[in-house]
PDB file of N, CA and C in Angstrom:
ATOM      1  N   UNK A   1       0.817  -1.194   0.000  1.00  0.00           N
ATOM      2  CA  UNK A   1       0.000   0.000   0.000  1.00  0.00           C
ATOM      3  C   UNK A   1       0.862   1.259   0.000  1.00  0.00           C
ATOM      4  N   UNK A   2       2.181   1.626   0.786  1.00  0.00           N
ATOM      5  CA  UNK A   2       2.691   2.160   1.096  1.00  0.00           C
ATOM      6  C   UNK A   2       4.804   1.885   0.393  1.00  0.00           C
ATOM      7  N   UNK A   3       4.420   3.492  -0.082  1.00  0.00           N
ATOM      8  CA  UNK A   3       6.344   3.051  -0.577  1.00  0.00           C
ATOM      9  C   UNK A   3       7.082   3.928  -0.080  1.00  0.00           C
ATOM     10  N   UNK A   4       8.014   4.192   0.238  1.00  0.00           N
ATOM     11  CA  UNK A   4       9.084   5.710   0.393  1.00  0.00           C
ATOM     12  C   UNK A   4       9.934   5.945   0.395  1.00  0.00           C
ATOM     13  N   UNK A   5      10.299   7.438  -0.034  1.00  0.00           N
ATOM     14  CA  UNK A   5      11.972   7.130  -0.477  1.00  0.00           C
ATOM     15  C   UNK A   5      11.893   8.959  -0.025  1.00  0.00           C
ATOM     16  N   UNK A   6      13.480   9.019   0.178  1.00  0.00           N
ATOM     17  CA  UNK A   6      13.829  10.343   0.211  1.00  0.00           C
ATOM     18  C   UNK A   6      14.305  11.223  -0.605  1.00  0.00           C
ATOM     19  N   UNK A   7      13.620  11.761  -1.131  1.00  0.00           N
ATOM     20  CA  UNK A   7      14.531  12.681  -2.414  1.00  0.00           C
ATOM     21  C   UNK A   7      14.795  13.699  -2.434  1.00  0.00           C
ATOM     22  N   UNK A   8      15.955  14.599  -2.444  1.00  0.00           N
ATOM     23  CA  UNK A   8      15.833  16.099  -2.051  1.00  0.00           C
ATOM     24  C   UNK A   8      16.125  16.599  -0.687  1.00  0.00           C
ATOM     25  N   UNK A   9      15.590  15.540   0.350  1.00  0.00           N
ATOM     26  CA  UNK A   9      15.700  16.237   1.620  1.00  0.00           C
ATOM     27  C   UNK A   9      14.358  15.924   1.942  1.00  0.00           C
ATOM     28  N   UNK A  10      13.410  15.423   1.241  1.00  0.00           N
ATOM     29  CA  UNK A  10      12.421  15.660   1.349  1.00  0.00           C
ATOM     30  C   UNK A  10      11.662  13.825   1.885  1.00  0.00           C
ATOM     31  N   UNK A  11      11.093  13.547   2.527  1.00  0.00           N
ATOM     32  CA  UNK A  11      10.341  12.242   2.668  1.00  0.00           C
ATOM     33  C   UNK A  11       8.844  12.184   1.662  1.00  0.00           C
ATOM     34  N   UNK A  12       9.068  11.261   0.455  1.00  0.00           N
ATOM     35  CA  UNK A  12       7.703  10.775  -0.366  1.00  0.00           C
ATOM     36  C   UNK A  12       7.770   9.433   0.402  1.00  0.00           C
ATOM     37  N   UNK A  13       5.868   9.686   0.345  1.00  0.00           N
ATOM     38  CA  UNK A  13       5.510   8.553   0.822  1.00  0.00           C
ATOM     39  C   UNK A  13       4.179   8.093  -0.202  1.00  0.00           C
ATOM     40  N   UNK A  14       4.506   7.204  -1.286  1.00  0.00           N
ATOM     41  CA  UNK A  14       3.540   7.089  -2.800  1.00  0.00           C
ATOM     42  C   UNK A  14       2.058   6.532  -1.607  1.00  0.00           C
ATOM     43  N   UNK A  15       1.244   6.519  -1.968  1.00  0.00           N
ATOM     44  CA  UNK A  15       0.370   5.662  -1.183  1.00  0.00           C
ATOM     45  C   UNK A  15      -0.341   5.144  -2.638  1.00  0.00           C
ATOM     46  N   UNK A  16      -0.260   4.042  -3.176  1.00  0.00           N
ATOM     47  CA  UNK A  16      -0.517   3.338  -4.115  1.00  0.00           C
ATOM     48  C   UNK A  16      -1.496   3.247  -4.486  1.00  0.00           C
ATOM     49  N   UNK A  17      -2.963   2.872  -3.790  1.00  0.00           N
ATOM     50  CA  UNK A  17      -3.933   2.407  -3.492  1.00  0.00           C
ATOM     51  C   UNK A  17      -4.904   3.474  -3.128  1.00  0.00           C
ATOM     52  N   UNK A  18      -6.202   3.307  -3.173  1.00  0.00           N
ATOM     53  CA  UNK A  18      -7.122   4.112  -2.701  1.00  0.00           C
ATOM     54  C   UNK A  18      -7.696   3.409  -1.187  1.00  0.00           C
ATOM     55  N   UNK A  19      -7.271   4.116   0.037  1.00  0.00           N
ATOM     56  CA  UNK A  19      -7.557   3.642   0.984  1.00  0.00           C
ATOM     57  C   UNK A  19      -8.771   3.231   1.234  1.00  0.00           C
ATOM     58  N   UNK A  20      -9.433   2.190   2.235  1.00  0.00           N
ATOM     59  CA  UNK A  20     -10.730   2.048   2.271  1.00  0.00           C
ATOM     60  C   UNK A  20     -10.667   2.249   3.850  1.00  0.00           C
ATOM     61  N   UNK A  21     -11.934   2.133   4.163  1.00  0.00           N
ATOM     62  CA  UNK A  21     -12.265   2.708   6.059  1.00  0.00           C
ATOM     63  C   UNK A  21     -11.637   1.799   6.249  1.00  0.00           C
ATOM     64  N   UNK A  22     -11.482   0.428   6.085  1.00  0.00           N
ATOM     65  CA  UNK A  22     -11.112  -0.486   6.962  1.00  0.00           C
ATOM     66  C   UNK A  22      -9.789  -0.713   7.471  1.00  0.00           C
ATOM     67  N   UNK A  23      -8.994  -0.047   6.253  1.00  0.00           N
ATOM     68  CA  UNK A  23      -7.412  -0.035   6.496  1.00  0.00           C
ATOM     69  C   UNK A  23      -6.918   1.806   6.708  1.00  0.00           C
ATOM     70  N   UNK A  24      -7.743   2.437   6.659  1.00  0.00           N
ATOM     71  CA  UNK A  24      -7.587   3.923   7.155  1.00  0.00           C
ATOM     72  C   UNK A  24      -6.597   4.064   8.423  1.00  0.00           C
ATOM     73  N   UNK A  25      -7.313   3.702   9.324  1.00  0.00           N
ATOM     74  CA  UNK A  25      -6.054   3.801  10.943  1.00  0.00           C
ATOM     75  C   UNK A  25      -4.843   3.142  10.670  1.00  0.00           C
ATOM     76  N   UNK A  26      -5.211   1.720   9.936  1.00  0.00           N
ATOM     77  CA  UNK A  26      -3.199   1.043   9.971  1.00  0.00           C
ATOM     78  C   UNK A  26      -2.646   2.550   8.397  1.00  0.00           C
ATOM     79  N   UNK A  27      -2.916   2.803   7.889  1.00  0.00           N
ATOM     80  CA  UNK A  27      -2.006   3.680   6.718  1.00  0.00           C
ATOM     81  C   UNK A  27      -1.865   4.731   7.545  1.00  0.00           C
ATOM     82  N   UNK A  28      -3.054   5.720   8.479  1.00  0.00           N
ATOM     83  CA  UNK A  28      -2.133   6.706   8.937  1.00  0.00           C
ATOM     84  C   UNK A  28      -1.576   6.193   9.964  1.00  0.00           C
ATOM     85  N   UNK A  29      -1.482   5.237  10.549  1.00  0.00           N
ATOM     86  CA  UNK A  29      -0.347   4.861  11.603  1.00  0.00           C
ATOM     87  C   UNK A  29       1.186   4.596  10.729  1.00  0.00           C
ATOM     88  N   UNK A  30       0.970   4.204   9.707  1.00  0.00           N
ATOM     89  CA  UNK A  30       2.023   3.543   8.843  1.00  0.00           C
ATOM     90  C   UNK A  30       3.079   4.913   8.526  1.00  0.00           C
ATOM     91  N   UNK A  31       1.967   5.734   8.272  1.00  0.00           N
ATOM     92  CA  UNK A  31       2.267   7.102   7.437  1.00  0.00           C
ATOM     93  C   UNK A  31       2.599   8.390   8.857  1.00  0.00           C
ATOM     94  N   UNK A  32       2.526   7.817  10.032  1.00  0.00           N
ATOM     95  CA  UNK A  32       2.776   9.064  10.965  1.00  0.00           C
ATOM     96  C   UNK A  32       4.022   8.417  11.146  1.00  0.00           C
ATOM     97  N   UNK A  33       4.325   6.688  11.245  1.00  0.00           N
ATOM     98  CA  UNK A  33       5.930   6.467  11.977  1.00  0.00           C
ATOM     99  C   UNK A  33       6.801   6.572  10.942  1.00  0.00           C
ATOM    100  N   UNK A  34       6.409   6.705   9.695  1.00  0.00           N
ATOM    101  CA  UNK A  34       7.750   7.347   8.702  1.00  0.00           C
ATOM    102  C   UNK A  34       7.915   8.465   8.866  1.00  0.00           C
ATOM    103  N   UNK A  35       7.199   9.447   9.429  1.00  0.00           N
ATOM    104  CA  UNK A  35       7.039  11.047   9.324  1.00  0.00           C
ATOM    105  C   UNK A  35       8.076  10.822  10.990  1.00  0.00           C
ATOM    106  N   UNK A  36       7.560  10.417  11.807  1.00  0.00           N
ATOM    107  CA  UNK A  36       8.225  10.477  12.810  1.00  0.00           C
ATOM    108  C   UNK A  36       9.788   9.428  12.410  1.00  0.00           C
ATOM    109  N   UNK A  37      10.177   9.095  12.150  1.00  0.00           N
ATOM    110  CA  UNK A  37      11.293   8.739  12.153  1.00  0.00           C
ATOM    111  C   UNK A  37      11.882   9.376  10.644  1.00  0.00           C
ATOM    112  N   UNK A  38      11.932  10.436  10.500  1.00  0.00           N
ATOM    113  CA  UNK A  38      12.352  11.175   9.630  1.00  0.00           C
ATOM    114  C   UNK A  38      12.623  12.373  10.161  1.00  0.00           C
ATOM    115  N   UNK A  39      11.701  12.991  11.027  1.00  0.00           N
ATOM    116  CA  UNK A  39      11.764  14.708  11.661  1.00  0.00           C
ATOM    117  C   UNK A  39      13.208  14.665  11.419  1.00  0.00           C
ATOM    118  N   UNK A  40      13.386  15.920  11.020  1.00  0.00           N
ATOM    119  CA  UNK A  40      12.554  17.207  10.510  1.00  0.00           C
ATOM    120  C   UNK A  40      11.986  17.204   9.225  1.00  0.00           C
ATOM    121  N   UNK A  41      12.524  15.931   8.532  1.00  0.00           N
ATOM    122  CA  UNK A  41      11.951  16.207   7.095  1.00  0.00           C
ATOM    123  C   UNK A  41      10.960  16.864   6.345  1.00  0.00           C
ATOM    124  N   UNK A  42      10.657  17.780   6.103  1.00  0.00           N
ATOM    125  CA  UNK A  42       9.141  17.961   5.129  1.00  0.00           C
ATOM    126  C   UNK A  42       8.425  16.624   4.266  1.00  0.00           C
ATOM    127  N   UNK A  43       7.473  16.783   4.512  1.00  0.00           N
ATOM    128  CA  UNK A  43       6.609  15.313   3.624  1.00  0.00           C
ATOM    129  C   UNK A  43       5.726  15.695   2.507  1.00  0.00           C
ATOM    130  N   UNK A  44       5.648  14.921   1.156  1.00  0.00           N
ATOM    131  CA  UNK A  44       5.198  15.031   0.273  1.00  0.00           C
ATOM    132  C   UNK A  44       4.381  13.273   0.125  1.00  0.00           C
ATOM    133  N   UNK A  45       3.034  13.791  -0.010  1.00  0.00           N
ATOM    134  CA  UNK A  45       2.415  12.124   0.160  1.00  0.00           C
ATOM    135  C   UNK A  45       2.247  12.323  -1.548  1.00  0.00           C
ATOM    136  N   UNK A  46       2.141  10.812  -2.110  1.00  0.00           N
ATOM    137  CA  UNK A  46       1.430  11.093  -3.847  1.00  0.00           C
ATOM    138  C   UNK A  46       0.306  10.064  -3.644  1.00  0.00           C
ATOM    139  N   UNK A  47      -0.540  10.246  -3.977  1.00  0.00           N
ATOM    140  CA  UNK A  47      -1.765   9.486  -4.225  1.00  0.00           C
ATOM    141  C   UNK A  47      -1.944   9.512  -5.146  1.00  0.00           C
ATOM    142  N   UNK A  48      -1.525   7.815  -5.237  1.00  0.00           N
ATOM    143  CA  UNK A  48      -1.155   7.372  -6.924  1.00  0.00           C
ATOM    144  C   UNK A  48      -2.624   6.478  -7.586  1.00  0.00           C
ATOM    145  N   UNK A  49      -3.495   6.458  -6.576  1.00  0.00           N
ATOM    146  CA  UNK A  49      -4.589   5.905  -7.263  1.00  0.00           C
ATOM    147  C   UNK A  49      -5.120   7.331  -8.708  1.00  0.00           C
ATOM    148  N   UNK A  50      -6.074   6.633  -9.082  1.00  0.00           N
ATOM    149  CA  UNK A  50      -6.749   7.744  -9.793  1.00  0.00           C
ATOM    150  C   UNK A  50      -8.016   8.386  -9.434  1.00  0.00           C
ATOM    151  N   UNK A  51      -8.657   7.760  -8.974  1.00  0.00           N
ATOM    152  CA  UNK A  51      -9.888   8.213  -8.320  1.00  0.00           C
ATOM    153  C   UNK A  51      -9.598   7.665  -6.859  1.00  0.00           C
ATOM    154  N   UNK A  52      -9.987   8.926  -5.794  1.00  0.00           N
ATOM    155  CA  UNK A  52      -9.279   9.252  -4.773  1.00  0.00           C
ATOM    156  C   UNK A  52     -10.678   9.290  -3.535  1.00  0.00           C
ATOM    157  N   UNK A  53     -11.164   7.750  -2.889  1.00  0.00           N
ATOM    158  CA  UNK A  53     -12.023   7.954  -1.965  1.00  0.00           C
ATOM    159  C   UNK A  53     -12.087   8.659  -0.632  1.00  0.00           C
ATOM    160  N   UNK A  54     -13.281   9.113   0.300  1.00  0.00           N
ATOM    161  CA  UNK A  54     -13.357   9.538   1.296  1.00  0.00           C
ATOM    162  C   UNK A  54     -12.830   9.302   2.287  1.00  0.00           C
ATOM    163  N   UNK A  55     -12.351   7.519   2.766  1.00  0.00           N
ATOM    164  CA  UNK A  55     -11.486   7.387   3.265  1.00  0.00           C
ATOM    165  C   UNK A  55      -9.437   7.617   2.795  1.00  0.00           C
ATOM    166  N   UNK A  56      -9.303   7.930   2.021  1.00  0.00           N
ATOM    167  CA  UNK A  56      -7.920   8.362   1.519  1.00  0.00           C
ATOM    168  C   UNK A  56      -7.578   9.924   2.241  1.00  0.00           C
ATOM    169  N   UNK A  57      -8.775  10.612   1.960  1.00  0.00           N
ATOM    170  CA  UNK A  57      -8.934  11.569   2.094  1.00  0.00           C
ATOM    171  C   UNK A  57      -9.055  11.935   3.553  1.00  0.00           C
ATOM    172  N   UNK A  58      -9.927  11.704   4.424  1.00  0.00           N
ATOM    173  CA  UNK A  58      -9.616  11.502   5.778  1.00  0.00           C
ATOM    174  C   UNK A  58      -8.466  11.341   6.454  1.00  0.00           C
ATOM    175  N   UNK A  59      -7.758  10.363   5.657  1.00  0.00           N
ATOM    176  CA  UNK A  59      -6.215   9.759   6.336  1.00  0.00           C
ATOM    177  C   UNK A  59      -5.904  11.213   6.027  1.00  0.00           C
ATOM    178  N   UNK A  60      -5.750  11.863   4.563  1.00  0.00           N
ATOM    179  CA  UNK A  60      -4.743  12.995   4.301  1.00  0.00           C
ATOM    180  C   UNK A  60      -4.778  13.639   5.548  1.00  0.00           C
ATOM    181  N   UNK A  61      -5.897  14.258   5.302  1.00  0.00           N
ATOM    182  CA  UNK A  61      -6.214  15.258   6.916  1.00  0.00           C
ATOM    183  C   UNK A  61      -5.652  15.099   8.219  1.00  0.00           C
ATOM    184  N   UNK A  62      -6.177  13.733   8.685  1.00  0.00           N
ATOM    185  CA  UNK A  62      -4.877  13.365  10.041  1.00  0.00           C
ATOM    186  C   UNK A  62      -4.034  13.510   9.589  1.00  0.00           C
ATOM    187  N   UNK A  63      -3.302  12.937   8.387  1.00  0.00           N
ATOM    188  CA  UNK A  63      -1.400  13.117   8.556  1.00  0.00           C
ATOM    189  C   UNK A  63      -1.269  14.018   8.490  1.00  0.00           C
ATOM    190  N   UNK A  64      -1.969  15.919   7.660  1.00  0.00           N
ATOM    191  CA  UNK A  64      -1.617  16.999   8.151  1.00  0.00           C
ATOM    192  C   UNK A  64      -2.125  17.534   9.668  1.00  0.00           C
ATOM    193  N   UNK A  65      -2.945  16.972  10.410  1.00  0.00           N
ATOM    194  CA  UNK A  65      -2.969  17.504  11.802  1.00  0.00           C
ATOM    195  C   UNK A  65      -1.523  16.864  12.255  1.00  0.00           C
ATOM    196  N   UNK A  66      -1.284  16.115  12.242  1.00  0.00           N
ATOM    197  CA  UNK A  66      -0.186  14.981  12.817  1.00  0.00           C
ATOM    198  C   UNK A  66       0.926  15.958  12.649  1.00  0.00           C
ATOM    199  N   UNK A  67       1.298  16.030  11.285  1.00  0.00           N
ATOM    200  CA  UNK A  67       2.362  16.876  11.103  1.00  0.00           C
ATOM    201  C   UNK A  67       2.551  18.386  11.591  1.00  0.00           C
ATOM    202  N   UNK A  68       1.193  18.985  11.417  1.00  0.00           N
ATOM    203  CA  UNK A  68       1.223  20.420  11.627  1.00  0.00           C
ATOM    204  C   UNK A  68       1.790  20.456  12.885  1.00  0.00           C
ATOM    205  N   UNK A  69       1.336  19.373  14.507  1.00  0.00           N
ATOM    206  CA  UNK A  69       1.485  19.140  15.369  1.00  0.00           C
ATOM    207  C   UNK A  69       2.892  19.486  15.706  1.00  0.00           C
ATOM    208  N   UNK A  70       3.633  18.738  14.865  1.00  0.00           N
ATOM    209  CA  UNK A  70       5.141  18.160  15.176  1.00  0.00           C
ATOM    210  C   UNK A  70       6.047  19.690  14.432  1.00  0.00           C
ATOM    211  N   UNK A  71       5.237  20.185  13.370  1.00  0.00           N
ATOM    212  CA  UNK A  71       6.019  21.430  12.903  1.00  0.00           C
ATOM    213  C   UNK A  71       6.646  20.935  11.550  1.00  0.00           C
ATOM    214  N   UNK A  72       5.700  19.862  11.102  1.00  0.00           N
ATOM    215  CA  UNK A  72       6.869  19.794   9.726  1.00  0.00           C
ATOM    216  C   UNK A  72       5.550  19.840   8.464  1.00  0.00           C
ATOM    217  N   UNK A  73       6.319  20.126   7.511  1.00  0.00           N
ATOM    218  CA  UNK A  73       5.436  20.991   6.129  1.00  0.00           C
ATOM    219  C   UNK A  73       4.752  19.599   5.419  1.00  0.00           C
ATOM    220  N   UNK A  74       3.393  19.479   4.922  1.00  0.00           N
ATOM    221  CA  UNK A  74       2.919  18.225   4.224  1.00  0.00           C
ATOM    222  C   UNK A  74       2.599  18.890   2.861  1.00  0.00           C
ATOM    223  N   UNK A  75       3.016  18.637   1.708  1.00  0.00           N
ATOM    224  CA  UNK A  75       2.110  18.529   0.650  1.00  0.00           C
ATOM    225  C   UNK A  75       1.901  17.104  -0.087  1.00  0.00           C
ATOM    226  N   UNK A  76       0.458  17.055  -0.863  1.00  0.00           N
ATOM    227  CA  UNK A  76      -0.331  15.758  -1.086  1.00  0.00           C
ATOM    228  C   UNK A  76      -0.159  16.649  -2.532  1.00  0.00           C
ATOM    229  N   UNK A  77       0.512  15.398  -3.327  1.00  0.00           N
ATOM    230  CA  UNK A  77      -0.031  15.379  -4.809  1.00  0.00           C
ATOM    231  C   UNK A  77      -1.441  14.125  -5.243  1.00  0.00           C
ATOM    232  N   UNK A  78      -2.134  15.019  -6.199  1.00  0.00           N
ATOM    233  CA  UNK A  78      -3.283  14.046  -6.624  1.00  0.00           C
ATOM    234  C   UNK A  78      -3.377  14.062  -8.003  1.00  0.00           C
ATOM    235  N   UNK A  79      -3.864  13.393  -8.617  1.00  0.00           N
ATOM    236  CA  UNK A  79      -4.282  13.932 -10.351  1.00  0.00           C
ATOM    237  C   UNK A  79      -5.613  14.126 -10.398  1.00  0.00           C
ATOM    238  N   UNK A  80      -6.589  13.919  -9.216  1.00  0.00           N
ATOM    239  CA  UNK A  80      -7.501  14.049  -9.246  1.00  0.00           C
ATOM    240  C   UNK A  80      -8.201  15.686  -8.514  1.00  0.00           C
ATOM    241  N   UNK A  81      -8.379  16.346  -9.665  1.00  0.00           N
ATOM    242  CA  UNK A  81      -8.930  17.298  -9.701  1.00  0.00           C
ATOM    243  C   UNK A  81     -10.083  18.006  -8.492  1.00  0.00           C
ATOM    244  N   UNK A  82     -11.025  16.574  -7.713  1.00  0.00           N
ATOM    245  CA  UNK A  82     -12.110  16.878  -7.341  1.00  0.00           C
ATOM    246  C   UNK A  82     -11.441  16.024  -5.905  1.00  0.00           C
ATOM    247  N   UNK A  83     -10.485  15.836  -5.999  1.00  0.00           N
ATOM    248  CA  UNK A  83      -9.772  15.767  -4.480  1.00  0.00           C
ATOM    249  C   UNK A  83      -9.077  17.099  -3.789  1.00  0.00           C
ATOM    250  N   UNK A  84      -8.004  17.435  -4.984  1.00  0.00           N
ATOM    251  CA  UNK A  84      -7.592  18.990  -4.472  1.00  0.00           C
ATOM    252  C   UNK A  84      -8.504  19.689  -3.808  1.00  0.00           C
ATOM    253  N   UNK A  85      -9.506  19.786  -4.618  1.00  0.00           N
ATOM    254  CA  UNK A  85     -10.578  20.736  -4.367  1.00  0.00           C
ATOM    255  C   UNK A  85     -10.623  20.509  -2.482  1.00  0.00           C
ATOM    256  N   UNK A  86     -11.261  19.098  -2.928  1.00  0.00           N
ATOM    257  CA  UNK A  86     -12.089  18.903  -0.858  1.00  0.00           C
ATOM    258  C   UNK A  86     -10.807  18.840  -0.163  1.00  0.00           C
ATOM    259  N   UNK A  87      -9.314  18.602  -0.566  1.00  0.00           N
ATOM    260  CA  UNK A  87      -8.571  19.270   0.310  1.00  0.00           C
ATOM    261  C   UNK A  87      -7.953  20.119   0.801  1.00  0.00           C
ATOM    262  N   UNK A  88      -8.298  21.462  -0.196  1.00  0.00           N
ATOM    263  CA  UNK A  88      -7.949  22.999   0.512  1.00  0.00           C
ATOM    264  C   UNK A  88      -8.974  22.911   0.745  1.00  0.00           C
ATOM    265  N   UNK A  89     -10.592  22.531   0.307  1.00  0.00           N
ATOM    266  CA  UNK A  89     -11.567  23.399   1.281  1.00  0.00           C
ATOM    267  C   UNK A  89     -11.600  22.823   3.155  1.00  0.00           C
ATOM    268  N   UNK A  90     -10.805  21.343   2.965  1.00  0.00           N
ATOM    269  CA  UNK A  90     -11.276  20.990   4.743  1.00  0.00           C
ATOM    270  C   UNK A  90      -9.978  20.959   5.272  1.00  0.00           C
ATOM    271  N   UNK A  91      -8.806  21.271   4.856  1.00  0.00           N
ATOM    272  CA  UNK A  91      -8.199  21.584   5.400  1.00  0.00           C
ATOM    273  C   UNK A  91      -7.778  22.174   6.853  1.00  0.00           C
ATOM    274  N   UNK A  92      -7.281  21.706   7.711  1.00  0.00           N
ATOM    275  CA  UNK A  92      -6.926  22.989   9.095  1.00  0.00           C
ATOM    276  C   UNK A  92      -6.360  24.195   8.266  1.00  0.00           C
ATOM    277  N   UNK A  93      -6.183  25.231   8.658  1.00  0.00           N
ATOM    278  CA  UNK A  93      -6.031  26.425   8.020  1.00  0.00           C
ATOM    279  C   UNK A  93      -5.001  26.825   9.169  1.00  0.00           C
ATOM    280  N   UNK A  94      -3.371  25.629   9.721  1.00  0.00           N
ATOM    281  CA  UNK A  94      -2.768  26.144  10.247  1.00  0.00           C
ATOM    282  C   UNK A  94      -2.042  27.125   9.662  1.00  0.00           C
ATOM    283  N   UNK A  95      -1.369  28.718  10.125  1.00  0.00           N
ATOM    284  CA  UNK A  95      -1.074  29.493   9.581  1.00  0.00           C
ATOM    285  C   UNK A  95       0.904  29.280   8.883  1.00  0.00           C
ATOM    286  N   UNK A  96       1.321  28.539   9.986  1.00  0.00           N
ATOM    287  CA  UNK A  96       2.637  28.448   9.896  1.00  0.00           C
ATOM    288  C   UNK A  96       2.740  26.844   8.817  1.00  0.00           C
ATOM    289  N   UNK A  97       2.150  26.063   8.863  1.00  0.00           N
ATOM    290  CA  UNK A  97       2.306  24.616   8.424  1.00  0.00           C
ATOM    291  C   UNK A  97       0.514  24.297   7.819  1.00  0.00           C
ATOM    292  N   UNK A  98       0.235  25.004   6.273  1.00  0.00           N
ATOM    293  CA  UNK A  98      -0.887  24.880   5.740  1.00  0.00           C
ATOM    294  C   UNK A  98      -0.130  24.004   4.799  1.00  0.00           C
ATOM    295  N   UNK A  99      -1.281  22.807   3.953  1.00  0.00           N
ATOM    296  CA  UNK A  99      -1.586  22.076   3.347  1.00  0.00           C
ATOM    297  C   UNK A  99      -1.484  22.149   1.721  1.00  0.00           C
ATOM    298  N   UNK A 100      -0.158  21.946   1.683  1.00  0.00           N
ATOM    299  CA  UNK A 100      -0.212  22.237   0.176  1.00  0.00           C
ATOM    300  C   UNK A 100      -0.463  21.153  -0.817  1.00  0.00           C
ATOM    301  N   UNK A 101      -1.485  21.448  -1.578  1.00  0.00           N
ATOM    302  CA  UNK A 101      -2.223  20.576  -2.763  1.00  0.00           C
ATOM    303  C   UNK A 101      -1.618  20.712  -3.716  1.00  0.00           C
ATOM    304  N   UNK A 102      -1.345  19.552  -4.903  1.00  0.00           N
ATOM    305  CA  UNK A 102      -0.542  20.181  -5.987  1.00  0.00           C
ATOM    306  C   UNK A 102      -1.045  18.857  -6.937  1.00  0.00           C
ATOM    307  N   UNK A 103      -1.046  18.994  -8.628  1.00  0.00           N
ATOM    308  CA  UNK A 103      -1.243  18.221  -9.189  1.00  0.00           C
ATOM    309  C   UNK A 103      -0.362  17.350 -10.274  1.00  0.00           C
ATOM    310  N   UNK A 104       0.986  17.509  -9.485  1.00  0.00           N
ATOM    311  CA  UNK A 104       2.192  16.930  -9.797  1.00  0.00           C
ATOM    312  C   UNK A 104       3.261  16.735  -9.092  1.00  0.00           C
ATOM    313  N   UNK A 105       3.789  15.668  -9.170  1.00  0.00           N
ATOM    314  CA  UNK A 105       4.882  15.795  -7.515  1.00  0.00           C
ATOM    315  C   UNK A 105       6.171  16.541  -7.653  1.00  0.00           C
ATOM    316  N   UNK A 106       6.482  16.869  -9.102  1.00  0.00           N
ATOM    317  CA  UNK A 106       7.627  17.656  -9.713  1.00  0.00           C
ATOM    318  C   UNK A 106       7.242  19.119  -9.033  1.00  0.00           C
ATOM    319  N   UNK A 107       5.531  19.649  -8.816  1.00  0.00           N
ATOM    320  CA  UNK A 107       5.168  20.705  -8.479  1.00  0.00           C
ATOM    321  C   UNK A 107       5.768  20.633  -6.854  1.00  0.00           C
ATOM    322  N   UNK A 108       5.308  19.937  -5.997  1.00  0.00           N
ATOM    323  CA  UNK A 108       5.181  19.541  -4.441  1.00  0.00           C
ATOM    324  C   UNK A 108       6.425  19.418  -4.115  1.00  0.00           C
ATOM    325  N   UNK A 109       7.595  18.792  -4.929  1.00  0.00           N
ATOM    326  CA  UNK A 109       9.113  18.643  -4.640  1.00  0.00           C
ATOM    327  C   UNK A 109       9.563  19.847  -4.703  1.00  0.00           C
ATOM    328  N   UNK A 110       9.312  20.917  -5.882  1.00  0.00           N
ATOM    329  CA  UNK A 110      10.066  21.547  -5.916  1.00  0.00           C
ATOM    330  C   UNK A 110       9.712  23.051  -4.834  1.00  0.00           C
ATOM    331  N   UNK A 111       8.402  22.765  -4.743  1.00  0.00           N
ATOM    332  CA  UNK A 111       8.148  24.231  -3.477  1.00  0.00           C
ATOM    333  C   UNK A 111       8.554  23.555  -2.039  1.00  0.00           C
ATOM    334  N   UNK A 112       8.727  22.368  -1.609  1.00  0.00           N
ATOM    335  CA  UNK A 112       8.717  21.978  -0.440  1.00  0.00           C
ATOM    336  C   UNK A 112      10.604  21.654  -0.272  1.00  0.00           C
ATOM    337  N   UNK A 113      11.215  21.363  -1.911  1.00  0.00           N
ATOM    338  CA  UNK A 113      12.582  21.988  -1.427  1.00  0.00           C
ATOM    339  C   UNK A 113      12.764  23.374  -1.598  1.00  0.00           C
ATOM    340  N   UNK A 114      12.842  24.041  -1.636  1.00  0.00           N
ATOM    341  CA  UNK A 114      12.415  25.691  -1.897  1.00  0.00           C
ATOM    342  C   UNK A 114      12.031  26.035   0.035  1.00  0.00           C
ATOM    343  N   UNK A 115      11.172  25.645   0.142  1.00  0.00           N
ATOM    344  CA  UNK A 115      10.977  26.106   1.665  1.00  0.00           C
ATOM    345  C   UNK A 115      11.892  25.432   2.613  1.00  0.00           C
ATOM    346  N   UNK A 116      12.340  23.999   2.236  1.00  0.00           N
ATOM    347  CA  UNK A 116      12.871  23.046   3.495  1.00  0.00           C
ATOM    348  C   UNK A 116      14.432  24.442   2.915  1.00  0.00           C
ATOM    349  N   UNK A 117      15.157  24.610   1.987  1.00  0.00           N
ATOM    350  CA  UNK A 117      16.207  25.152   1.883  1.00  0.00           C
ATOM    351  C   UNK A 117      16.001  26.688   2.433  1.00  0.00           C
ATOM    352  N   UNK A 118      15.338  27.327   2.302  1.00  0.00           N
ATOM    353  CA  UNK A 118      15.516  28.475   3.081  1.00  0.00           C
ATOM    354  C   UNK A 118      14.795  28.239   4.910  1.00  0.00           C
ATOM    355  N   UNK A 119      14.674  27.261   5.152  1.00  0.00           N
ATOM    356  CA  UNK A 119      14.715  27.181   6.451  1.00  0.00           C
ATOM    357  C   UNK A 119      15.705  26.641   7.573  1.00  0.00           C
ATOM    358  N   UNK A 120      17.041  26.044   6.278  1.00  0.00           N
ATOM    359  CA  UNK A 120      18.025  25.469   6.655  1.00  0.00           C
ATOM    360  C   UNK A 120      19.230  26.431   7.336  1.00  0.00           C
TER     361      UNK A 120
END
């Protein structure tokens, strides 16, 4: 379900699959102890399914409370158009560590090294 690699400085974590409720808690558990055994890294998730369910989407949300928590930057790439959407609109609207949506991970790599480097 879950792949990751570090590129940049940065922790991707592909999530392959379109999560379902039933495996929701084990992926964001899966997906908070890579984030935690990475700090400080910035995280870039890709949600590599194509059509992107309510439970996927849920998880996103915890792993940005999770992260915002800890102080480190999340952006979620999607190709799906009508996911971006419901995830700037439900987003937490933390001011220091907001939720960046993007519809390419070339987009999400390159602003999240861009910020991880001027914070270095």
């Amino acid at each position: 379900m879950l792949v990751h690699a570090v590129d940049r400085g940065i922790l991707v974590v592909i999530v392959r699959v379109d999560i379902d409720i039933s495996s929701r808690a084990y992926a964001v558990q899966d997906i908070a102890r890579l984030v935690r055994s990475h700090l400080p890294l910035p995280v870039v998730l890709l949600l590599a399914a194509p059509v992107v369910g309510a439970a996927t989407l849920s998880a996103v949300l915890r792993v940005h409370r999770l992260c915002s928590g800890l102080q480190v930057p999340l952006a979620v790439v999607t190709p799906s158009g009508a996911a971006r959407r419901i995830l700037r609109a439900s987003a937490d609207s933390t001011p220091h560590f907001p939720l960046g949506v993007f519809a390419t991970a070339e987009s999400a790599l390159a602003t999240c090294a861009t910020a991880h480097d001027a914070s270095a």
